[in-house]
PDB file of N, CA and C in Angstrom:
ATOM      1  N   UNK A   1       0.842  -1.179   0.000  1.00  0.00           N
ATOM      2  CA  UNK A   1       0.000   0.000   0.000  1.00  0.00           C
ATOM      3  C   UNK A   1       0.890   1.247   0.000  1.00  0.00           C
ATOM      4  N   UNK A   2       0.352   2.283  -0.730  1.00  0.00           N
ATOM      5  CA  UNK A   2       1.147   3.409  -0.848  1.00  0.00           C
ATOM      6  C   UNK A   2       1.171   4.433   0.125  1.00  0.00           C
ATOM      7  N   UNK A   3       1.910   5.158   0.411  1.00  0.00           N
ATOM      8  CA  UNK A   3       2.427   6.143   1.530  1.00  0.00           C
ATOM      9  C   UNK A   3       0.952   7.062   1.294  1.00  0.00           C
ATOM     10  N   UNK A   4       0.343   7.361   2.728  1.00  0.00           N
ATOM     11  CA  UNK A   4      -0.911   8.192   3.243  1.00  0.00           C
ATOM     12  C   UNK A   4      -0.333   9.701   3.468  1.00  0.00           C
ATOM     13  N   UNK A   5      -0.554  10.758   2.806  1.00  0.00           N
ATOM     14  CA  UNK A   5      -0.138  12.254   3.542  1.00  0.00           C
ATOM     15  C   UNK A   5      -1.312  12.775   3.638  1.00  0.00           C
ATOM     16  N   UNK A   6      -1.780  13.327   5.119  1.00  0.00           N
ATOM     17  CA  UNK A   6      -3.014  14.170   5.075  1.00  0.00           C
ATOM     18  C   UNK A   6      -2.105  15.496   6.212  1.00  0.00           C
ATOM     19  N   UNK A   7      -2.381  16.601   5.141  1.00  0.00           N
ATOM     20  CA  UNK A   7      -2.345  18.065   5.760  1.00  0.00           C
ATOM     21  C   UNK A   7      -3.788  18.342   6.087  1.00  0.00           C
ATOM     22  N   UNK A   8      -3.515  19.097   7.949  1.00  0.00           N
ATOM     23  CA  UNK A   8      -5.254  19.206   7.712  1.00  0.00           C
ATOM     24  C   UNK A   8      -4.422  21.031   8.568  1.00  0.00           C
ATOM     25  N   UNK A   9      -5.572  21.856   7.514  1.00  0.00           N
ATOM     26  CA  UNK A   9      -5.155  22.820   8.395  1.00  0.00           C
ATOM     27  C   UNK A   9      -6.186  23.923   8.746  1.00  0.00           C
ATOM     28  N   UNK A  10      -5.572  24.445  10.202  1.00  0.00           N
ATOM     29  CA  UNK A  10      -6.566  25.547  11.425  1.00  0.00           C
ATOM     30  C   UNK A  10      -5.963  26.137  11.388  1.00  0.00           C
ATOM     31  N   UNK A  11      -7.017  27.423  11.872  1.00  0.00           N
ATOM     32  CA  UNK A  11      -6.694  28.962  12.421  1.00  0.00           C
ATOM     33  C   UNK A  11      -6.389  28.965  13.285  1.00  0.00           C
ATOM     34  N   UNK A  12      -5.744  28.439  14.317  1.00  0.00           N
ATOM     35  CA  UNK A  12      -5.406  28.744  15.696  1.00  0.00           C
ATOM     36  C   UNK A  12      -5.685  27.086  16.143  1.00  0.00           C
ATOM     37  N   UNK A  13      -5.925  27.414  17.539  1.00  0.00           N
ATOM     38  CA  UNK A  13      -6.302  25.773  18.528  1.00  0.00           C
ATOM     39  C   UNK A  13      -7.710  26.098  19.302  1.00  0.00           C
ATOM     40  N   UNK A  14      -8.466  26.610  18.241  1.00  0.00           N
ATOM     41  CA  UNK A  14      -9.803  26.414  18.467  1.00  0.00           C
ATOM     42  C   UNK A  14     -10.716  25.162  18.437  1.00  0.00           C
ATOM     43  N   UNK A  15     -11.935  25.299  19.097  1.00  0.00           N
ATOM     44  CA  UNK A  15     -12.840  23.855  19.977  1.00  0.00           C
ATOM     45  C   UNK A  15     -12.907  23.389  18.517  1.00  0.00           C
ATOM     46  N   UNK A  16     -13.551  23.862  17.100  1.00  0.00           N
ATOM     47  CA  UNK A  16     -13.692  23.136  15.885  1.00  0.00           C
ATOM     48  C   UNK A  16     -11.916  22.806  15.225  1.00  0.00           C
ATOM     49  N   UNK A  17     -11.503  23.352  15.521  1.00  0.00           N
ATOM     50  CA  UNK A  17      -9.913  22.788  15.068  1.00  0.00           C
ATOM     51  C   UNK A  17      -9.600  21.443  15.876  1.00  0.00           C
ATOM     52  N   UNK A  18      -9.489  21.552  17.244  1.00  0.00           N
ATOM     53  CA  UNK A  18      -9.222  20.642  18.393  1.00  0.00           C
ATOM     54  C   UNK A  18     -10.147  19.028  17.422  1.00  0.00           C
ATOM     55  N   UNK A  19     -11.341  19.396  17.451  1.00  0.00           N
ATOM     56  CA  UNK A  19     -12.276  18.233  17.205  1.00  0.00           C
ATOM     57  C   UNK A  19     -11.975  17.290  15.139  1.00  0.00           C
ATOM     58  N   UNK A  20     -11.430  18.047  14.578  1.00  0.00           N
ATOM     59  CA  UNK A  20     -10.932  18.164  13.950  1.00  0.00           C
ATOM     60  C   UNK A  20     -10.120  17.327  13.789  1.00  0.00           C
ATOM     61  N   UNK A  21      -8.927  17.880  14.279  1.00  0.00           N
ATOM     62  CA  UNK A  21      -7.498  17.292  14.706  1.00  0.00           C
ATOM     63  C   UNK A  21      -8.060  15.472  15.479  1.00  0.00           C
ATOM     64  N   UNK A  22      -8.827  15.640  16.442  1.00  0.00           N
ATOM     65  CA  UNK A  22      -9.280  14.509  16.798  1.00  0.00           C
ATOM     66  C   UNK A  22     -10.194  13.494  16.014  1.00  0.00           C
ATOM     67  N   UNK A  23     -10.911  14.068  15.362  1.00  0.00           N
ATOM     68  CA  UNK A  23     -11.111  13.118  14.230  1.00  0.00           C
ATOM     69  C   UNK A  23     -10.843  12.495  13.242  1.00  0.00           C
ATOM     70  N   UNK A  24      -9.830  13.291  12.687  1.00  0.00           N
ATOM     71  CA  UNK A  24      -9.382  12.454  11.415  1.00  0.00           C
ATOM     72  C   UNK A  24      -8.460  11.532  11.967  1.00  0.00           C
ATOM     73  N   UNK A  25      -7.669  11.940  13.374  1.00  0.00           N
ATOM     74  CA  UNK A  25      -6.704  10.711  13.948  1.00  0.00           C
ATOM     75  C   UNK A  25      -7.891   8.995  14.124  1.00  0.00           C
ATOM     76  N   UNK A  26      -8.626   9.525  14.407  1.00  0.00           N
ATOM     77  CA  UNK A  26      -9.495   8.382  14.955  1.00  0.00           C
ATOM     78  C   UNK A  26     -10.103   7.806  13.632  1.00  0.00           C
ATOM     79  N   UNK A  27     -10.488   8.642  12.717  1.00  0.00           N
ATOM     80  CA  UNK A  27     -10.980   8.003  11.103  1.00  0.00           C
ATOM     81  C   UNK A  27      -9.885   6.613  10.814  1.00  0.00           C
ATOM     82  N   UNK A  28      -8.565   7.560  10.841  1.00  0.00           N
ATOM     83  CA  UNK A  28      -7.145   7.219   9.902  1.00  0.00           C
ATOM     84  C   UNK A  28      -7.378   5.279  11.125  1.00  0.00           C
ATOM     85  N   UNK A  29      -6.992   5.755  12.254  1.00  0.00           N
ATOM     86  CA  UNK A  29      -7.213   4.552  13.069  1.00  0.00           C
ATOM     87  C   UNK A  29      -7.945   3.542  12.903  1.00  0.00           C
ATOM     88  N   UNK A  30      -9.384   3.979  13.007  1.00  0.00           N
ATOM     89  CA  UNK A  30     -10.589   2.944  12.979  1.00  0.00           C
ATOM     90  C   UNK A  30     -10.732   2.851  11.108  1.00  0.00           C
ATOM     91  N   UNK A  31      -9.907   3.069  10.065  1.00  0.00           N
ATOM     92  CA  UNK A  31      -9.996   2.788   9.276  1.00  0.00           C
ATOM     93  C   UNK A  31      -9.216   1.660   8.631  1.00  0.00           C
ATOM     94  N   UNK A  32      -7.945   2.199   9.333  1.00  0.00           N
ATOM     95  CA  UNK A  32      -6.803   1.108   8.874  1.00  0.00           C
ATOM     96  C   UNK A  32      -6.142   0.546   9.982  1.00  0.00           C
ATOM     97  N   UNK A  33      -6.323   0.575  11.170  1.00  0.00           N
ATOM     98  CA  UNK A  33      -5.943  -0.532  12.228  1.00  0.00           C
ATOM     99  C   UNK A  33      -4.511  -0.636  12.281  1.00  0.00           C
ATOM    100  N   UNK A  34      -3.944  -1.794  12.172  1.00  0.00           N
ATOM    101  CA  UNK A  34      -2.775  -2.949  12.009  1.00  0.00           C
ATOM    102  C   UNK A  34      -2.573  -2.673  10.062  1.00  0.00           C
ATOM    103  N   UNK A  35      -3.256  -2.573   9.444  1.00  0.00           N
ATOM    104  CA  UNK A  35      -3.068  -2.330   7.896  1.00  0.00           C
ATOM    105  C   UNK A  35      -2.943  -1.225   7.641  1.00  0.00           C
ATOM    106  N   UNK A  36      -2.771   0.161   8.106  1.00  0.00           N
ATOM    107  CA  UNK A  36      -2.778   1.171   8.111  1.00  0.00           C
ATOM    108  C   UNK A  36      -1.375   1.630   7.001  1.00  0.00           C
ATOM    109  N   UNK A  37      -1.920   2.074   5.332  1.00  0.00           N
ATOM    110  CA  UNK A  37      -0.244   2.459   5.507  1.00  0.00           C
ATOM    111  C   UNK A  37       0.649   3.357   6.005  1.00  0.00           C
ATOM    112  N   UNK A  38       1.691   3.497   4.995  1.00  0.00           N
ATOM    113  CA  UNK A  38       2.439   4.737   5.988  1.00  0.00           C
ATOM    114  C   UNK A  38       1.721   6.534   6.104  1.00  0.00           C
ATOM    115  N   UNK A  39       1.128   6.247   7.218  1.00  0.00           N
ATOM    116  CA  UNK A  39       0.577   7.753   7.481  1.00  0.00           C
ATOM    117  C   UNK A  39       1.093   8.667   7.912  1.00  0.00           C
ATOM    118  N   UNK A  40       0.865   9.643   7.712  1.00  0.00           N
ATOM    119  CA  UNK A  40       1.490  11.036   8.237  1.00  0.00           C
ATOM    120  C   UNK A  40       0.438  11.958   8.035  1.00  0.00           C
ATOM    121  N   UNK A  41      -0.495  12.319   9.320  1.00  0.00           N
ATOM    122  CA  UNK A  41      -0.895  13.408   9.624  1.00  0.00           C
ATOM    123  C   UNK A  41       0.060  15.064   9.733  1.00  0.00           C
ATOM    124  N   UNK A  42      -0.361  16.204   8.621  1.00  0.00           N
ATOM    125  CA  UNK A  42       0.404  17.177   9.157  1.00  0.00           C
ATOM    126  C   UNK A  42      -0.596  18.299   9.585  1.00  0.00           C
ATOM    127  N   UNK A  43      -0.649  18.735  11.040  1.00  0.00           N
ATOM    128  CA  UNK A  43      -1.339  19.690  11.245  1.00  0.00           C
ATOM    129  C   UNK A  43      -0.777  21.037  11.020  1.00  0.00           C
ATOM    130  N   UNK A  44      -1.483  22.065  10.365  1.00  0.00           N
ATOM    131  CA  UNK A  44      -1.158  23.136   9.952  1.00  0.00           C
ATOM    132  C   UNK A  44      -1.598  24.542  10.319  1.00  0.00           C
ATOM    133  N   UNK A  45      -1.310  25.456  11.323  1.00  0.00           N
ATOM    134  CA  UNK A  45      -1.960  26.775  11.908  1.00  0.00           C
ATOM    135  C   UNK A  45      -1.944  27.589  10.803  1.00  0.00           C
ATOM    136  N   UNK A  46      -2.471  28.242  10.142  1.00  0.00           N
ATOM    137  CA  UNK A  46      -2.586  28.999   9.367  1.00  0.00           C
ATOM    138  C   UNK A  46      -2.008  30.711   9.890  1.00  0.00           C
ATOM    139  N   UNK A  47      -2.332  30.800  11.142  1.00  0.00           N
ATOM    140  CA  UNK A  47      -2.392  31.881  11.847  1.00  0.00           C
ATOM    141  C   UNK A  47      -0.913  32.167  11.898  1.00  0.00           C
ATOM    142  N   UNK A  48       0.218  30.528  11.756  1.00  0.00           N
ATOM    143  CA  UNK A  48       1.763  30.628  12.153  1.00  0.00           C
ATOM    144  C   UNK A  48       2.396  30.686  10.632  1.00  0.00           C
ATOM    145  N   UNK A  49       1.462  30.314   9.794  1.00  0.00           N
ATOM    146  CA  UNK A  49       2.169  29.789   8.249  1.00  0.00           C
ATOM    147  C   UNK A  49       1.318  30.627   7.333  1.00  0.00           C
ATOM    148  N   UNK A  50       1.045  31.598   7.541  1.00  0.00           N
ATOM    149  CA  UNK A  50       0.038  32.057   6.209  1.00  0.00           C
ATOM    150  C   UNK A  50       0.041  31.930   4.765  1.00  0.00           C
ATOM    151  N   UNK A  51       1.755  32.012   4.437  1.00  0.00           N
ATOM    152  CA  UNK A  51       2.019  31.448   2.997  1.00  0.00           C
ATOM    153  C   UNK A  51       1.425  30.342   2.677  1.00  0.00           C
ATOM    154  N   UNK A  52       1.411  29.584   3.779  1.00  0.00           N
ATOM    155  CA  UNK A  52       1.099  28.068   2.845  1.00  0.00           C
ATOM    156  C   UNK A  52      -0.658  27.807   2.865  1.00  0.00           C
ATOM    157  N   UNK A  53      -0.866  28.337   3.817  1.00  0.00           N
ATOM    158  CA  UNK A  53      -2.395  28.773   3.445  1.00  0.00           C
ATOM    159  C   UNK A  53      -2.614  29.364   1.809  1.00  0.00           C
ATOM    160  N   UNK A  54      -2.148  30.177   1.674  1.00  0.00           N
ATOM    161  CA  UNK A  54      -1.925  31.250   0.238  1.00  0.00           C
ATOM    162  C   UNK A  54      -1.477  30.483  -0.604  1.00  0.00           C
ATOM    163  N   UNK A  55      -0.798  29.549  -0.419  1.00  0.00           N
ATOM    164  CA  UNK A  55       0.242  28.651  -1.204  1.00  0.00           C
ATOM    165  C   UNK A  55      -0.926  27.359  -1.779  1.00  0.00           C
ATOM    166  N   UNK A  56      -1.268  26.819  -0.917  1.00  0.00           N
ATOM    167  CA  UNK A  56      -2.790  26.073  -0.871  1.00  0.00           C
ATOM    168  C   UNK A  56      -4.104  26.416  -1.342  1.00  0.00           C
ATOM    169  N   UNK A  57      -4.192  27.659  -1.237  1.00  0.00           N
ATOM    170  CA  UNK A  57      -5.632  28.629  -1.540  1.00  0.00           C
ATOM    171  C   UNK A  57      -6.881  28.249  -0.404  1.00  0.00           C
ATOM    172  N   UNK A  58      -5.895  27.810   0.936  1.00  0.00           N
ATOM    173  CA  UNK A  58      -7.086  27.703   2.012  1.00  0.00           C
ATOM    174  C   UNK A  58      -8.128  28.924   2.247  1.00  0.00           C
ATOM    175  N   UNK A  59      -9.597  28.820   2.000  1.00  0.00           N
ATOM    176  CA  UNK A  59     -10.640  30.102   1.948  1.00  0.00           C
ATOM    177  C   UNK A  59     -11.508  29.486   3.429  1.00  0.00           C
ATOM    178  N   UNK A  60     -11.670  28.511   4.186  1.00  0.00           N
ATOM    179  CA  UNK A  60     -12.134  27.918   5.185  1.00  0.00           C
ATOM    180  C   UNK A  60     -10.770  27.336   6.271  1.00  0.00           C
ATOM    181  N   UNK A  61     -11.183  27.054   7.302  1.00  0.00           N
ATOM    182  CA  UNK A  61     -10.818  25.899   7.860  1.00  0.00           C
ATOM    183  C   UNK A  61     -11.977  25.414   9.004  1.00  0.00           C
ATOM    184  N   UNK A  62     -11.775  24.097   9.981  1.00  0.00           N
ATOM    185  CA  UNK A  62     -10.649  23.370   9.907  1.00  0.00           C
ATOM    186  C   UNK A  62     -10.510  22.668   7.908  1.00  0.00           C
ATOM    187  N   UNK A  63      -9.899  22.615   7.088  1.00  0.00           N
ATOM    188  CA  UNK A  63     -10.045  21.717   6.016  1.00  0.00           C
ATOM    189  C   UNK A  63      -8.309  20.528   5.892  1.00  0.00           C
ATOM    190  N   UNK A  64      -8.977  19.163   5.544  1.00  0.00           N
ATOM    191  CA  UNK A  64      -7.915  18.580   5.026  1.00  0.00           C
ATOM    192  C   UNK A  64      -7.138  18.482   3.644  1.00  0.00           C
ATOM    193  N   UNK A  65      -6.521  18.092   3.212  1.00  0.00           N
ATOM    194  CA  UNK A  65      -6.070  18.209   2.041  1.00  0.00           C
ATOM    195  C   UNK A  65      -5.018  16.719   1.633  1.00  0.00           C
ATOM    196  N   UNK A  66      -5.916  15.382   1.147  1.00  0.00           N
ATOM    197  CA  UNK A  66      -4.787  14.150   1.139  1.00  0.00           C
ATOM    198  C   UNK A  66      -3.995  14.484  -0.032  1.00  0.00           C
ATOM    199  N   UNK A  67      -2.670  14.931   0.317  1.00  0.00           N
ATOM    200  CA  UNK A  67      -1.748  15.227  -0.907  1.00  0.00           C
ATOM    201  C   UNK A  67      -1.159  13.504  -1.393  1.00  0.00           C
ATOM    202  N   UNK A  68      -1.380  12.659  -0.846  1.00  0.00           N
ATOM    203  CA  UNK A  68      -0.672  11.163  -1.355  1.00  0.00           C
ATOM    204  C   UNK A  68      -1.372  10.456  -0.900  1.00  0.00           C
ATOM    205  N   UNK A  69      -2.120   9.192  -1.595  1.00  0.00           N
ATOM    206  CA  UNK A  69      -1.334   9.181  -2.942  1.00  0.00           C
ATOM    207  C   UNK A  69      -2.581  10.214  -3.762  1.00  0.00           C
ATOM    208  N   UNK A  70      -1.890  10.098  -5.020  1.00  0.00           N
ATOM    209  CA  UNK A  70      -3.006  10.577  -5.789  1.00  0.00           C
ATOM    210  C   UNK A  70      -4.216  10.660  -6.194  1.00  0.00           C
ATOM    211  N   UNK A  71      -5.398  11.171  -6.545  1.00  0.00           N
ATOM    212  CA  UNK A  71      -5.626  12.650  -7.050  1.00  0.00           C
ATOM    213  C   UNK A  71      -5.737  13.497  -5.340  1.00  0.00           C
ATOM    214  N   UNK A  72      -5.160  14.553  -5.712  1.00  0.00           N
ATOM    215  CA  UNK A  72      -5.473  15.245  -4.360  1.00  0.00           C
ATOM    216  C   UNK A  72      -6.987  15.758  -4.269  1.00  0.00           C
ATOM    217  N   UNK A  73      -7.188  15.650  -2.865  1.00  0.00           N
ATOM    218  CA  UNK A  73      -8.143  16.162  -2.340  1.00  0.00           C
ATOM    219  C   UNK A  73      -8.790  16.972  -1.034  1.00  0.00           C
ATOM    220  N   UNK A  74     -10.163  17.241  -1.059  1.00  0.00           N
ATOM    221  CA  UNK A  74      -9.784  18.323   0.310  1.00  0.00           C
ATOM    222  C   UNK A  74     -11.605  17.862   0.703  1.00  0.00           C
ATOM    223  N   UNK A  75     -11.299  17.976   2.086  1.00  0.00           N
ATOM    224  CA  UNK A  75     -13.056  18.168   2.822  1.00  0.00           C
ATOM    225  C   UNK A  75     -12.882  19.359   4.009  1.00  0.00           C
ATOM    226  N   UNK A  76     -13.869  19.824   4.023  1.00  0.00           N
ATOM    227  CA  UNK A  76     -13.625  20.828   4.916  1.00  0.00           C
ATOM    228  C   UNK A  76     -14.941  20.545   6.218  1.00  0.00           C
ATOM    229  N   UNK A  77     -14.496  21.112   7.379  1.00  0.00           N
ATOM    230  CA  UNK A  77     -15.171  20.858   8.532  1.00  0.00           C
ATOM    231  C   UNK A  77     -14.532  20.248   9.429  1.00  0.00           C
ATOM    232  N   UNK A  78     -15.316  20.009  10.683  1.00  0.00           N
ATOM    233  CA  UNK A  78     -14.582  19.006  11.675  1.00  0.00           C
ATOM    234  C   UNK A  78     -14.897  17.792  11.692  1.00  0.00           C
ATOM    235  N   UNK A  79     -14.929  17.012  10.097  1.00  0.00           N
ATOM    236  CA  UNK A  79     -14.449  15.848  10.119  1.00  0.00           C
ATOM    237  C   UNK A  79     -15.245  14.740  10.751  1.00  0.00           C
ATOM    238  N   UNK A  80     -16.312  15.007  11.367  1.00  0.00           N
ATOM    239  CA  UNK A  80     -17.000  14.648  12.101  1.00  0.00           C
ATOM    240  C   UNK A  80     -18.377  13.493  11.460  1.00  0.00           C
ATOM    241  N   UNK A  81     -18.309  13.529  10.104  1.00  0.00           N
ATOM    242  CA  UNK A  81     -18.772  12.893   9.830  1.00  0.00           C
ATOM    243  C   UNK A  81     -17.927  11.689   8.516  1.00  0.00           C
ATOM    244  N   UNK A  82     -17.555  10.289   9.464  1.00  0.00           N
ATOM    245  CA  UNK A  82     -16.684   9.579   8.635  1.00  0.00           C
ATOM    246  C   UNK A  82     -16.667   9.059   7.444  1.00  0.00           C
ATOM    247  N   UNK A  83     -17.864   9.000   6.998  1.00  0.00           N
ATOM    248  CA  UNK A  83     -18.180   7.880   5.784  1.00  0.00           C
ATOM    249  C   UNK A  83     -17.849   9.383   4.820  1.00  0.00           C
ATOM    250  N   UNK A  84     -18.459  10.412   4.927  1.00  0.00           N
ATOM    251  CA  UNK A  84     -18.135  11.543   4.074  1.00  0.00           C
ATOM    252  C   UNK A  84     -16.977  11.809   3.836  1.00  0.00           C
ATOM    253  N   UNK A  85     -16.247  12.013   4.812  1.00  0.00           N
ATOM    254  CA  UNK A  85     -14.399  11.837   5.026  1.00  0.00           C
ATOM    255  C   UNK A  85     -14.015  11.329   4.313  1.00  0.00           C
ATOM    256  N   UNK A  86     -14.020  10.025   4.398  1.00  0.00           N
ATOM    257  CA  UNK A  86     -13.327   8.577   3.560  1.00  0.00           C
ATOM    258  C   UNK A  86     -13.802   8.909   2.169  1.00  0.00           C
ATOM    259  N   UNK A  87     -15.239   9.121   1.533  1.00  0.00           N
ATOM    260  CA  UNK A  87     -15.570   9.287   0.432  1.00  0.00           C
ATOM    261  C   UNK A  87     -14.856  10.732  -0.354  1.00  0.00           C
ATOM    262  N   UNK A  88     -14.616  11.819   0.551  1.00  0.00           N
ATOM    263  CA  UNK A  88     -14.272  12.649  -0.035  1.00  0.00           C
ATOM    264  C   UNK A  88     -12.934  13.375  -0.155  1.00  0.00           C
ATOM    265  N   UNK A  89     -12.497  12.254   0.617  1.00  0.00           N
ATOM    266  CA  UNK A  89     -10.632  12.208   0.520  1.00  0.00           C
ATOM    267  C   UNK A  89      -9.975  11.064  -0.321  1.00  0.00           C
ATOM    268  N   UNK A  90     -11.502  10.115  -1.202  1.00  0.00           N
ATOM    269  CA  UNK A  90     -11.077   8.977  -2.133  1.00  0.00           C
ATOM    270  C   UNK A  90      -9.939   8.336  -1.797  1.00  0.00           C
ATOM    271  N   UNK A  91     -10.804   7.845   0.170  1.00  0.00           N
ATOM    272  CA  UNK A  91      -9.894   6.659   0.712  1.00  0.00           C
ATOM    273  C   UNK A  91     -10.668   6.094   0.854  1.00  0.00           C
ATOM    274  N   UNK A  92     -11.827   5.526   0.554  1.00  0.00           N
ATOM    275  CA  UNK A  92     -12.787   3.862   0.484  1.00  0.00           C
ATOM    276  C   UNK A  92     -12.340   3.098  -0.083  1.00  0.00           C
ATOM    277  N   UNK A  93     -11.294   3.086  -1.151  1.00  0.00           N
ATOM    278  CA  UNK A  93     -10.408   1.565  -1.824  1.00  0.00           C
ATOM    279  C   UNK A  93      -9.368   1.307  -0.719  1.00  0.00           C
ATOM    280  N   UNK A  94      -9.298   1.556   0.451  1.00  0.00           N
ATOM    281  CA  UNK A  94      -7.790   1.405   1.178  1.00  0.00           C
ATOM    282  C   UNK A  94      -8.587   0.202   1.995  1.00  0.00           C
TER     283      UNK A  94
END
């Protein structure tokens, strides 16, 4: 299985960022267990990095963005709802 990159990035360490941050850890988990490939969550403050916000064209957050493997993609919110997640980060074949 091919290498997992999810950038997810917030404005600060706000309650919808926090929940956020806690969900997609728990998606990535209760999705791939023991089979999990190589993941790498990167959390991203916007508030500390603004370029790469700009660099990204972040217009919301909290939003993710799975840069690997390919096609990239993005959901925005706190993540909170999984089956949408998985469908809209085109990780249901994993």
């Amino acid at each position: 299985m091919s290498e997992l990159i999810l950038r997810l990035y917030i404005a600060g360490r706000t309650p919808a960022a926090e929940r956020a941050i806690r969900n997609l850890e728990r998606i990535v988990a209760e999705s791939y267990g023991e089979d999990a490939p190589a993941c790498a969550i990167e959390v991203i403050d916007i508030l500390e990095r603004p370029q790469l916000a700009e660099d990204e064209r972040i217009l919301a957050t909290p939003v993710v963005i799975k840069k690997l493997p390919p096609p990239v993609r993005r959901v925005v919110g706190d993540l909170s709802e999984r089956e949408k997640v998985l469908i809209g980060l085109d990780l249901k074949e994993y």
